[in-house]
Protein backbone atom coordinates (compact mmCIF):
# COMPACT_ATOMS: atom_id res chain seq x y z
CA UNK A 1 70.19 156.62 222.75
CA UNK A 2 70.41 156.54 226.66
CA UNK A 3 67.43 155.39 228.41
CA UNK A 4 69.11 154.64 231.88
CA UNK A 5 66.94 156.61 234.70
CA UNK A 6 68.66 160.00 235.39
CA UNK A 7 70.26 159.21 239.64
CA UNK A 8 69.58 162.06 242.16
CA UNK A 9 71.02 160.40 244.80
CA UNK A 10 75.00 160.14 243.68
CA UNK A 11 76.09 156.46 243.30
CA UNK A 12 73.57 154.69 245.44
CA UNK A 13 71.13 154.32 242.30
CA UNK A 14 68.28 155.27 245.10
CA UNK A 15 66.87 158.49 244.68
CA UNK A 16 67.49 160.45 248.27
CA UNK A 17 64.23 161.26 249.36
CA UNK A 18 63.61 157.60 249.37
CA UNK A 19 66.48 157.00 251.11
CA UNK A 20 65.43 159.44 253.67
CA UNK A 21 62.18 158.14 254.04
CA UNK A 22 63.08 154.91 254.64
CA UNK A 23 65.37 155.37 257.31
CA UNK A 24 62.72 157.56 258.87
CA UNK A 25 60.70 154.35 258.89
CA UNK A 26 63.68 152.24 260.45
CA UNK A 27 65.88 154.86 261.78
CA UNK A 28 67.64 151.85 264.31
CA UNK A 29 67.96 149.39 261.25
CA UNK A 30 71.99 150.16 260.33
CA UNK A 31 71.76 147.11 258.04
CA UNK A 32 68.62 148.93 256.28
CA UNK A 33 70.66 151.98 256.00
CA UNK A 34 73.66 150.35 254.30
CA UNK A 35 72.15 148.60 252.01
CA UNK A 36 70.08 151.77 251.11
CA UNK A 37 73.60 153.70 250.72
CA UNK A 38 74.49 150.51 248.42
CA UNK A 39 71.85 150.15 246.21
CA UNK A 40 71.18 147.08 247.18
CA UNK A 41 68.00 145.47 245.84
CA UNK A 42 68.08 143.54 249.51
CA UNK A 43 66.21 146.87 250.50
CA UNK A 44 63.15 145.38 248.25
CA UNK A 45 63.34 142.61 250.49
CA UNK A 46 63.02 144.67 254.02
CA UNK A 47 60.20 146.80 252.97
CA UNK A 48 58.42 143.33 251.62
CA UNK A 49 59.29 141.45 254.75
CA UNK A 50 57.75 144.45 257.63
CA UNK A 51 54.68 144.35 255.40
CA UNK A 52 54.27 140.88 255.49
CA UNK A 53 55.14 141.00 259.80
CA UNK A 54 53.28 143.99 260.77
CA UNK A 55 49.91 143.16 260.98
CA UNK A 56 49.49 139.52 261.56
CA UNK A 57 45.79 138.73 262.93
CA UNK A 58 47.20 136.99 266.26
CA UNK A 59 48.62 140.41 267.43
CA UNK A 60 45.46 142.53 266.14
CA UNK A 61 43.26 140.66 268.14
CA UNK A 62 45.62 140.69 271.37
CA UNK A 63 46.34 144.53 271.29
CA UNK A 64 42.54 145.10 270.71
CA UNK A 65 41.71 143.18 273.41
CA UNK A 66 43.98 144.87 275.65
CA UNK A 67 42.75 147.96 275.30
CA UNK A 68 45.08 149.55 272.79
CA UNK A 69 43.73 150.38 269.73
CA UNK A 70 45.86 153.69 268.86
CA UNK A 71 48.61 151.09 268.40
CA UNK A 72 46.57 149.21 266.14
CA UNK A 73 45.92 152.13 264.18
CA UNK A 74 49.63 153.76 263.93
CA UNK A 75 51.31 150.04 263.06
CA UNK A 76 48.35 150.55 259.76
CA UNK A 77 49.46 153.70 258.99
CA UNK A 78 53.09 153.15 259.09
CA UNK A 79 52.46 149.60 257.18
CA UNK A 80 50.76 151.69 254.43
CA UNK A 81 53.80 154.27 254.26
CA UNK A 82 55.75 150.99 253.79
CA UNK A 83 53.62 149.31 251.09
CA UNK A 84 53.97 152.89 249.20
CA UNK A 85 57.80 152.75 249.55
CA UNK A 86 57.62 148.88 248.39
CA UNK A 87 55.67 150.07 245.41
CA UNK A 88 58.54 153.15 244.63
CA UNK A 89 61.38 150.24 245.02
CA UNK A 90 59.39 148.22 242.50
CA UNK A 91 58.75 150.85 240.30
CA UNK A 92 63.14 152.43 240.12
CA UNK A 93 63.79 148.29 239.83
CA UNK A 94 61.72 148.53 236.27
């Protein structure tokens, strides 16, 4: 019996729409994009990395202090749209 995941995405072993939304979140990152069109797990390792740099407390403070809070607020949102692809890379890895 053949328990391998069924692919959607051809021979990249990602499934497309993931694909496509992660180069929506990096659309300038060509590395990103061929390792995406590879398969490679290195992707795991982007996706972990921007979480990890997004919202460090140093820059928080500075753009609140400046003024900008909007920013504050969209760099969340798109760091929860990455933690939520993170947790769909984890989840085709098992």
């Amino acid at each position: 019996m053949n328990m391998e995941k069924p692919k959607t995405e051809g021979e990249s072993g990602y499934p497309q729409d993931f694909i496509e939304r992660v180069k929506a979140e990096f659309p300038d990152s060509e590395k990103l994009h061929q390792a995406l069109e590879a398969g490679s797990d290195i992707v795991g390792r982007y996706l972990n990395d921007y979480m990890n740099d997004s919202l460090r407390p140093e820059n928080i403070a500075n753009t609140l202090k400046e003024g900008r809070q909007q920013e504050i607020l969209e760099a969340a949102e798109k760091a929860t749209r990455i933690q939520e692809l993170y947790k769909e890379f984890l989840n085709q890895k098992k």
